[in-house]
PDB file of N, CA and C in Angstrom:
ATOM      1  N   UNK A   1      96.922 105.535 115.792  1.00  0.00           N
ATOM      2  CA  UNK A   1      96.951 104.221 115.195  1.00  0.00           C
ATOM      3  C   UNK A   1      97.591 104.291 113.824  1.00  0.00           C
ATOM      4  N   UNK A   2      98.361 103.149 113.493  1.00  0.00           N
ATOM      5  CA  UNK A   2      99.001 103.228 112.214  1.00  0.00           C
ATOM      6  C   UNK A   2      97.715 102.510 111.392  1.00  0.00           C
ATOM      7  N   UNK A   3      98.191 103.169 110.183  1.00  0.00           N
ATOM      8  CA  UNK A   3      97.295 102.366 108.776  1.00  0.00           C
ATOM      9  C   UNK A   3      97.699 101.317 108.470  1.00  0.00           C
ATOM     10  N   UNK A   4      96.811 100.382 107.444  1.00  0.00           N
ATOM     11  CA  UNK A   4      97.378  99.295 107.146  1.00  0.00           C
ATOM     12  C   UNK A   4      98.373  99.684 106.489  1.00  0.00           C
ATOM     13  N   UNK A   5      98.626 100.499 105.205  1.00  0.00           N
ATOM     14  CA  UNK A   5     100.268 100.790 104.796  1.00  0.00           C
ATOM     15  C   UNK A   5     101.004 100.513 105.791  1.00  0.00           C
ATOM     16  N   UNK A   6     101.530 101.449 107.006  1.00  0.00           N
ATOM     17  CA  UNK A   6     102.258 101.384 107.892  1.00  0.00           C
ATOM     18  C   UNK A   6     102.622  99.670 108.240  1.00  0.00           C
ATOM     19  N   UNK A   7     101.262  98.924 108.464  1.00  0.00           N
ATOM     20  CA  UNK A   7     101.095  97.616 108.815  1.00  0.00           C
ATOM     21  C   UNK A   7     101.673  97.066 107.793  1.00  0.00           C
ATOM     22  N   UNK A   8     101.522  97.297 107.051  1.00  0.00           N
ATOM     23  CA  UNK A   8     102.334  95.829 106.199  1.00  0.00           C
ATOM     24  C   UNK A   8     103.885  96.252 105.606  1.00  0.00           C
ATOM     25  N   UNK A   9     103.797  97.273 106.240  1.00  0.00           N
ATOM     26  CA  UNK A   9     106.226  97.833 106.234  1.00  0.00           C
ATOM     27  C   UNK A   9     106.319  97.199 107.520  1.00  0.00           C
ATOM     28  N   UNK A  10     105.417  96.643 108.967  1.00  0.00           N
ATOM     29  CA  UNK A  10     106.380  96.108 109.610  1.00  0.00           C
ATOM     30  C   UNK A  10     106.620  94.749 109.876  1.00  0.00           C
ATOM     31  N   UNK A  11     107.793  94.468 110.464  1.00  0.00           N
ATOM     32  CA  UNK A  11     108.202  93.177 110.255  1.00  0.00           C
ATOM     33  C   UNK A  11     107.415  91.844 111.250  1.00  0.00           C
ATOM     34  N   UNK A  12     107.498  91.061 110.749  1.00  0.00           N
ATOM     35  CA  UNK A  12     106.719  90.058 111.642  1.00  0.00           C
ATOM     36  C   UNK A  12     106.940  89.989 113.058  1.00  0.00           C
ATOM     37  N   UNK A  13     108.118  90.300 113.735  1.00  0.00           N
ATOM     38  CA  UNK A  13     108.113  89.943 114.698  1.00  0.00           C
ATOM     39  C   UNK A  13     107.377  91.528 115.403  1.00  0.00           C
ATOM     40  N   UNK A  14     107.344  92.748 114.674  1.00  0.00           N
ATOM     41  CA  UNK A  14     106.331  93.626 115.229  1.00  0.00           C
ATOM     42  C   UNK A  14     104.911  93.613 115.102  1.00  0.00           C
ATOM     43  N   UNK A  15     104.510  92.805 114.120  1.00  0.00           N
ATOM     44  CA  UNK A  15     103.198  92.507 113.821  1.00  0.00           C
ATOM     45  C   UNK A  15     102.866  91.845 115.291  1.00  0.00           C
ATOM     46  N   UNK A  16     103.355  90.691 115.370  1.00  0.00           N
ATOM     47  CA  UNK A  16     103.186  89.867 116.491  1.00  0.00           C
ATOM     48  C   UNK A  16     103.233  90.478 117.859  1.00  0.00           C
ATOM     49  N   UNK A  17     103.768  90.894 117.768  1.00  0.00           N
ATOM     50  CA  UNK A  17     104.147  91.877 119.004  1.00  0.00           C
ATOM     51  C   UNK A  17     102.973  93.124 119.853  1.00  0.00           C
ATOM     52  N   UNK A  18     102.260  93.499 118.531  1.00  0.00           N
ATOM     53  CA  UNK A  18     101.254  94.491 118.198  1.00  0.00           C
ATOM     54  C   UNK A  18     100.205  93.448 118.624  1.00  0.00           C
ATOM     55  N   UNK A  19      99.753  92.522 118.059  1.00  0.00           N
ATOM     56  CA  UNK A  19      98.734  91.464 117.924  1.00  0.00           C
ATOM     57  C   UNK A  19      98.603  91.100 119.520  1.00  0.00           C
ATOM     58  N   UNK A  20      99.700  90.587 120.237  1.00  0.00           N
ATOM     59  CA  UNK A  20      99.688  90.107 121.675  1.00  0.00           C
ATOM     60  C   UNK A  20      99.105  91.184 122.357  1.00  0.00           C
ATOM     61  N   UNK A  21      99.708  92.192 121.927  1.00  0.00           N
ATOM     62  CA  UNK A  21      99.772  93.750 122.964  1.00  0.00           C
ATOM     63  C   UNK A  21      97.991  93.951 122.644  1.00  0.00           C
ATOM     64  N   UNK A  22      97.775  93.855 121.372  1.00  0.00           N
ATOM     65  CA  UNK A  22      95.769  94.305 121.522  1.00  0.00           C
ATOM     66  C   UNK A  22      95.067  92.920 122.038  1.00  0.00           C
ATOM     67  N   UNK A  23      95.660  91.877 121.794  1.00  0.00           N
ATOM     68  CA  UNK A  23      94.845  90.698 122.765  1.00  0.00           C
ATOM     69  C   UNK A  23      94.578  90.755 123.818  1.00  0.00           C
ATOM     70  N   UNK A  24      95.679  90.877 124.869  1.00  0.00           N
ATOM     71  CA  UNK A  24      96.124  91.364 126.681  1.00  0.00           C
ATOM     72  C   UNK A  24      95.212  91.949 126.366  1.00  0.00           C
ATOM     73  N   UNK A  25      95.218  93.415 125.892  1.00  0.00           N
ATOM     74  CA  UNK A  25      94.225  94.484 126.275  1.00  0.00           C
ATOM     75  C   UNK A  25      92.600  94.562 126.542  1.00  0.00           C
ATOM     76  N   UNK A  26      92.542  93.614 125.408  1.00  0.00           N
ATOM     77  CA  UNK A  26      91.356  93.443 125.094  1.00  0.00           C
ATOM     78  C   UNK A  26      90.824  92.740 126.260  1.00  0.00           C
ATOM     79  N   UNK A  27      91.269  91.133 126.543  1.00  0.00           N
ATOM     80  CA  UNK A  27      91.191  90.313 127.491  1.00  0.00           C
ATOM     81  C   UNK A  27      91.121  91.442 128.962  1.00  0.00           C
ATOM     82  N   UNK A  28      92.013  92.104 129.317  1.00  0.00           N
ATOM     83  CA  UNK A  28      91.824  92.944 130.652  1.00  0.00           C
ATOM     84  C   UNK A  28      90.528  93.545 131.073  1.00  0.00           C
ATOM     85  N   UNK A  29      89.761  93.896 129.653  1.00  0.00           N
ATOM     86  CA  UNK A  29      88.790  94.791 129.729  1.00  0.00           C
ATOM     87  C   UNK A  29      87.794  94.421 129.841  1.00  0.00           C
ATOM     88  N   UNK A  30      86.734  94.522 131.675  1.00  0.00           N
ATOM     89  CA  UNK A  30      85.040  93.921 131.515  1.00  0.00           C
ATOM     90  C   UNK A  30      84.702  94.049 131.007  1.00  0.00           C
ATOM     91  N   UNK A  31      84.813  93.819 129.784  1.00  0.00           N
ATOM     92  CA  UNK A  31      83.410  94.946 128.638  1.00  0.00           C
ATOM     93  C   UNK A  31      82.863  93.688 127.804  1.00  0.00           C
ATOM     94  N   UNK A  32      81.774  93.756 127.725  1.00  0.00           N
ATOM     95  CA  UNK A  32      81.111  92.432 127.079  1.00  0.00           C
ATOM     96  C   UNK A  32      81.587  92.172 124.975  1.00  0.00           C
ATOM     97  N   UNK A  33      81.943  94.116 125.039  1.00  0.00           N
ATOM     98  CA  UNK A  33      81.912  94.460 123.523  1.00  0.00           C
ATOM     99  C   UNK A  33      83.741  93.663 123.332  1.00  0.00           C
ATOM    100  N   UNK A  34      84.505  94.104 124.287  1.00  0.00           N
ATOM    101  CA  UNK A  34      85.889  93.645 124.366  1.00  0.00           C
ATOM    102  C   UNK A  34      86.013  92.245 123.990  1.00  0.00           C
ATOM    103  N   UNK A  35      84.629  91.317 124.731  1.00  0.00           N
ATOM    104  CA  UNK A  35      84.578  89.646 124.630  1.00  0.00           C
ATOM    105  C   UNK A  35      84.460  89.475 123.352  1.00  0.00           C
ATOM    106  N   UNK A  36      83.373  89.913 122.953  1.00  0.00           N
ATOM    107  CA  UNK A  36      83.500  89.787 121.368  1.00  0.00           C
ATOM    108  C   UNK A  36      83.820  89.787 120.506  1.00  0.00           C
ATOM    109  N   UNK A  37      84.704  90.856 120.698  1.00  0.00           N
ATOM    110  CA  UNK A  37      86.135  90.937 119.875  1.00  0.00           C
ATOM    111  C   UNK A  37      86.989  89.726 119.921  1.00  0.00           C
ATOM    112  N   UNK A  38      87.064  89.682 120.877  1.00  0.00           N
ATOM    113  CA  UNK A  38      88.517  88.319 121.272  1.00  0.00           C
ATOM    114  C   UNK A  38      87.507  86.747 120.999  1.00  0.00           C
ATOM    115  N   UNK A  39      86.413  86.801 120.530  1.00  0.00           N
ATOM    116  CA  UNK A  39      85.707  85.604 120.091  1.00  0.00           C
ATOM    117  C   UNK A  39      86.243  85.626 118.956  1.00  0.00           C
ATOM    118  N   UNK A  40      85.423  86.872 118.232  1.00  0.00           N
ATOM    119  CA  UNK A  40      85.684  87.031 116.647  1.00  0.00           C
ATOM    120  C   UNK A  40      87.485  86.891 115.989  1.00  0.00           C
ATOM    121  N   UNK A  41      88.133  87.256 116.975  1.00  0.00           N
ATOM    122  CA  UNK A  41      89.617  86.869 117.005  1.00  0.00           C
ATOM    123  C   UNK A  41      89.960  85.973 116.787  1.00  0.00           C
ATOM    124  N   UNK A  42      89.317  85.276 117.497  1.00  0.00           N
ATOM    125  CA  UNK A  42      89.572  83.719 118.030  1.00  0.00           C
ATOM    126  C   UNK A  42      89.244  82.626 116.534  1.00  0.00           C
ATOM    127  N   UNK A  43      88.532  83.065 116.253  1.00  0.00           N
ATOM    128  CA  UNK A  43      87.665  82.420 114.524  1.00  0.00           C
ATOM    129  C   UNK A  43      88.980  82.700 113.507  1.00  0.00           C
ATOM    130  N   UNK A  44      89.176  84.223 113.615  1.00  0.00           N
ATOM    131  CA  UNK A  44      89.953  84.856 112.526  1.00  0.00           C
ATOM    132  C   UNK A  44      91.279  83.794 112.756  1.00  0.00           C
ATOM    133  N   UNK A  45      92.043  84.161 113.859  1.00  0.00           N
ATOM    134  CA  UNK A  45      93.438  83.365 114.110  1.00  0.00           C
ATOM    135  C   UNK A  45      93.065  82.064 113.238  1.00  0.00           C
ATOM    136  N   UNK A  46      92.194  81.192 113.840  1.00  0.00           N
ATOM    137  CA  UNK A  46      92.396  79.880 113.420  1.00  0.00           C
ATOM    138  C   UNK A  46      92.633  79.452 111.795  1.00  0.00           C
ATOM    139  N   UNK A  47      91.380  80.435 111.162  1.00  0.00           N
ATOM    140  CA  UNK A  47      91.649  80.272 109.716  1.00  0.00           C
ATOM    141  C   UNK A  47      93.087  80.943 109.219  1.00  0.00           C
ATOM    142  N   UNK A  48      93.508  81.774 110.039  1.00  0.00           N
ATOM    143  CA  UNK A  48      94.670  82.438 109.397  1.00  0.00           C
ATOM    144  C   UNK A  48      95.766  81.169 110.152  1.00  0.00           C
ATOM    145  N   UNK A  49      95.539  80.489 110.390  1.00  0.00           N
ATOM    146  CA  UNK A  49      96.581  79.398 110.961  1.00  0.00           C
ATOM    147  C   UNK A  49      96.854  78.493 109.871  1.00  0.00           C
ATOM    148  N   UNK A  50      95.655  78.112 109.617  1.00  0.00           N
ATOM    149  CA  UNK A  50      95.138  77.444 108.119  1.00  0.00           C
ATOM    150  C   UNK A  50      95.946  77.769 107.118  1.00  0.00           C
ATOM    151  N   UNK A  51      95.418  79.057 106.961  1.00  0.00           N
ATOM    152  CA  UNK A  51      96.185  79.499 105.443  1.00  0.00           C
ATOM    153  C   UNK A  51      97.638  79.603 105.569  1.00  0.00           C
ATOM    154  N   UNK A  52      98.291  80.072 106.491  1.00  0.00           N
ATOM    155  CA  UNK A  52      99.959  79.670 106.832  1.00  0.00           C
ATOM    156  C   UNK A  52     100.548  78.976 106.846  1.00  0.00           C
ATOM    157  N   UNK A  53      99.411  77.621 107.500  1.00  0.00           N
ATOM    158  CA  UNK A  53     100.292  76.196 107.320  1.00  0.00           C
ATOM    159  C   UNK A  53     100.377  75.731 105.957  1.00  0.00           C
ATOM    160  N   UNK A  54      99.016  76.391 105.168  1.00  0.00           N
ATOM    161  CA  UNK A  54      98.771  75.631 103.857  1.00  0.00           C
ATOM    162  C   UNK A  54     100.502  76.467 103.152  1.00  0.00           C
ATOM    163  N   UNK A  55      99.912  77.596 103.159  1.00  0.00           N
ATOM    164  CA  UNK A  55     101.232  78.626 102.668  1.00  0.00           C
ATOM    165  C   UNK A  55     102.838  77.823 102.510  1.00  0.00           C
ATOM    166  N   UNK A  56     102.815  77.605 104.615  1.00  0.00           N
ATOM    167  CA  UNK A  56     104.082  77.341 104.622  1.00  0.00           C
ATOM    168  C   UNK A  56     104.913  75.697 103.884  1.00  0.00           C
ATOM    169  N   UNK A  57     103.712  74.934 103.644  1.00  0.00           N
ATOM    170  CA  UNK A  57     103.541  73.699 103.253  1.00  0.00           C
ATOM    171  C   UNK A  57     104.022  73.623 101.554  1.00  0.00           C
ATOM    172  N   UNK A  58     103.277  74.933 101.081  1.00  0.00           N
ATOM    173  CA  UNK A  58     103.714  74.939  99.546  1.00  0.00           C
ATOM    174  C   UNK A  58     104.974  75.384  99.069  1.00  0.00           C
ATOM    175  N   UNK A  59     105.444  76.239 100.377  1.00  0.00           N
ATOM    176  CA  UNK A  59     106.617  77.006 100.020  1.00  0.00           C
ATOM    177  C   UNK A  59     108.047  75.518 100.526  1.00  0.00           C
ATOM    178  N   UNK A  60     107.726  74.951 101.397  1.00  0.00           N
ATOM    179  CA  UNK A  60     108.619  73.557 101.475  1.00  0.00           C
ATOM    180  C   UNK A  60     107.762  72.908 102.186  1.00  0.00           C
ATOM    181  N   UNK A  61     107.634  72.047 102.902  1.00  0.00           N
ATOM    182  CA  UNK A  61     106.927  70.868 103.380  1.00  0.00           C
ATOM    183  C   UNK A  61     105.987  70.809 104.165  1.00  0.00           C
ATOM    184  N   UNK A  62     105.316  69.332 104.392  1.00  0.00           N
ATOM    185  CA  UNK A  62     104.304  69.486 105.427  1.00  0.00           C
ATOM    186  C   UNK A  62     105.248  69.250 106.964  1.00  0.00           C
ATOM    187  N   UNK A  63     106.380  68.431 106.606  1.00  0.00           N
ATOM    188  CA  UNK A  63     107.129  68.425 107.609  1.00  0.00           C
ATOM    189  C   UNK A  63     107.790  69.264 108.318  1.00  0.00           C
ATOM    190  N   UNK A  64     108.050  70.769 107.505  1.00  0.00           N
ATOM    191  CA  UNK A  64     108.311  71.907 107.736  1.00  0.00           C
ATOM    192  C   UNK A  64     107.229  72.516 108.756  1.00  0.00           C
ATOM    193  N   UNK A  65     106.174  72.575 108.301  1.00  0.00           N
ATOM    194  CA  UNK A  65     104.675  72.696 108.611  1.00  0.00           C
ATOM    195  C   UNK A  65     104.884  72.182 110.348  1.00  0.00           C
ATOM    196  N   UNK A  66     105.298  70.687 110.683  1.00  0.00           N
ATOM    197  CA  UNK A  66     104.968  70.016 111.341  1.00  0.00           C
ATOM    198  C   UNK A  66     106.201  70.406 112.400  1.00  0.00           C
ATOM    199  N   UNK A  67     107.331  70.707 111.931  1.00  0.00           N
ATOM    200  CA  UNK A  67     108.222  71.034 113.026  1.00  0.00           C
ATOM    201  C   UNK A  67     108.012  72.215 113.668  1.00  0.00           C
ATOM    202  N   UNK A  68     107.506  72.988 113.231  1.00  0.00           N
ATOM    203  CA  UNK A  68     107.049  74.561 114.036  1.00  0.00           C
ATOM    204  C   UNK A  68     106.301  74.408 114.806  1.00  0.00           C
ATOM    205  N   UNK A  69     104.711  73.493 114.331  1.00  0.00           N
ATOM    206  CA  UNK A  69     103.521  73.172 115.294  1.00  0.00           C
ATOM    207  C   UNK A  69     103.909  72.041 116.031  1.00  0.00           C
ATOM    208  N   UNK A  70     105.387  71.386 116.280  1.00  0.00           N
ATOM    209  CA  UNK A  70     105.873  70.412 116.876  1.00  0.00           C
ATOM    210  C   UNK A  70     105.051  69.483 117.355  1.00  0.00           C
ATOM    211  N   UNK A  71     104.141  68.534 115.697  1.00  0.00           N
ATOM    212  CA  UNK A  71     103.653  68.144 115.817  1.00  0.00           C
ATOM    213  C   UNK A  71     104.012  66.876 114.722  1.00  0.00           C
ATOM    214  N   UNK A  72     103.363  65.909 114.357  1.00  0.00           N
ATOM    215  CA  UNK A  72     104.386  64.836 113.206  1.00  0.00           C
ATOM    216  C   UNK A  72     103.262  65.515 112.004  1.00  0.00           C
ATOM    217  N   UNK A  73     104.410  65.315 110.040  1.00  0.00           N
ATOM    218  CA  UNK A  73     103.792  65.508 109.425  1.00  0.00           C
ATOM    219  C   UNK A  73     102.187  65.139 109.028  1.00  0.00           C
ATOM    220  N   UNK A  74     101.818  63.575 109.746  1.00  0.00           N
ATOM    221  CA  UNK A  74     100.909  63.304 109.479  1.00  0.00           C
ATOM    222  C   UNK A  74      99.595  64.076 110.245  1.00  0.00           C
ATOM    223  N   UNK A  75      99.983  64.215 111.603  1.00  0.00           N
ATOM    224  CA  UNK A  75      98.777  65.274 112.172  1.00  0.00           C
ATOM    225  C   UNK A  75      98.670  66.683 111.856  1.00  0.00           C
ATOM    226  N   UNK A  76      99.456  67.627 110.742  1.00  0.00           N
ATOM    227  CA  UNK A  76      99.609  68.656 110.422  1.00  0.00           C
ATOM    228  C   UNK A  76      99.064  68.989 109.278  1.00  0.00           C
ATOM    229  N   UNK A  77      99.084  67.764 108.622  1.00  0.00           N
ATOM    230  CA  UNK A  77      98.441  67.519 107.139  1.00  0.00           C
ATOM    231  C   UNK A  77      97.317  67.606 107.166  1.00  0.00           C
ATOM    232  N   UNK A  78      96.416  66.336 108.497  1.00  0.00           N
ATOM    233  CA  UNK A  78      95.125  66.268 108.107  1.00  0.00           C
ATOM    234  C   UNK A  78      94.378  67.470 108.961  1.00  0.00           C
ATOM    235  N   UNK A  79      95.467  68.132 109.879  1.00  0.00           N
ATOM    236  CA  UNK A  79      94.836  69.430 110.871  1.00  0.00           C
ATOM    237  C   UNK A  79      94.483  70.474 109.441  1.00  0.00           C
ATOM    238  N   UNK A  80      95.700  70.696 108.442  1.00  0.00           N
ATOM    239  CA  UNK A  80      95.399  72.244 108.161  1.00  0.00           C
ATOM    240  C   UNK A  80      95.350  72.202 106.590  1.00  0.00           C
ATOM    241  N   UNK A  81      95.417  70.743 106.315  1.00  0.00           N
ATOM    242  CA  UNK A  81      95.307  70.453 104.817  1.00  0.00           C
ATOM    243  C   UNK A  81      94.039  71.070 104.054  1.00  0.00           C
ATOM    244  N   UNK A  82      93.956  71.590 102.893  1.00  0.00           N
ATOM    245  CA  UNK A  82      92.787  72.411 102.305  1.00  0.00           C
ATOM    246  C   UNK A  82      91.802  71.791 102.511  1.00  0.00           C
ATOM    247  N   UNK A  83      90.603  72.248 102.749  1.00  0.00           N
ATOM    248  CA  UNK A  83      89.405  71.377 103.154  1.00  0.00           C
ATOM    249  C   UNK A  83      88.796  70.618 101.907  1.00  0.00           C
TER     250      UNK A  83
END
């Protein structure tokens, strides 16, 4: 396994890539401990969705925001706007 050093030299589209590849895995596996993981996942993603949109929102728009989640600025705003 790489370290987080390693983790944060690679590029997003390997991050992502990595991320899918331990999801599948996880998901394949009967294991009740495996479920849990992919719950606790499931929590983590969302807030980290949050903070990206907020991110990507400050760095240019909510409309920016809104064309990725191909969704209109106004439902993107009140989805991921700071609480």
């Amino acid at each position: 396994m790489g370290s987080p050093d390693d983790l944060a030299q690679a590029t997003t589209e390997e991050l992502a890539a990595l991320a899918e590849a331990a999801i599948s895995l996880l998901a394949e596996r009967a294991d009740p401990e495996a479920f849990g993981h992919l719950l606790r996942l499931t929590r983590i993603v969302g807030e980290g969705v949050g903070v990206a949109a907020r991110a990507t929102a400050q760095r240019g728009s909510w409309a920016g925001v809104a064309d990725i989640a191909g969704t209109s600025r106004q439902a993107a705003w009140e989805r991921w706007r700071a609480p």
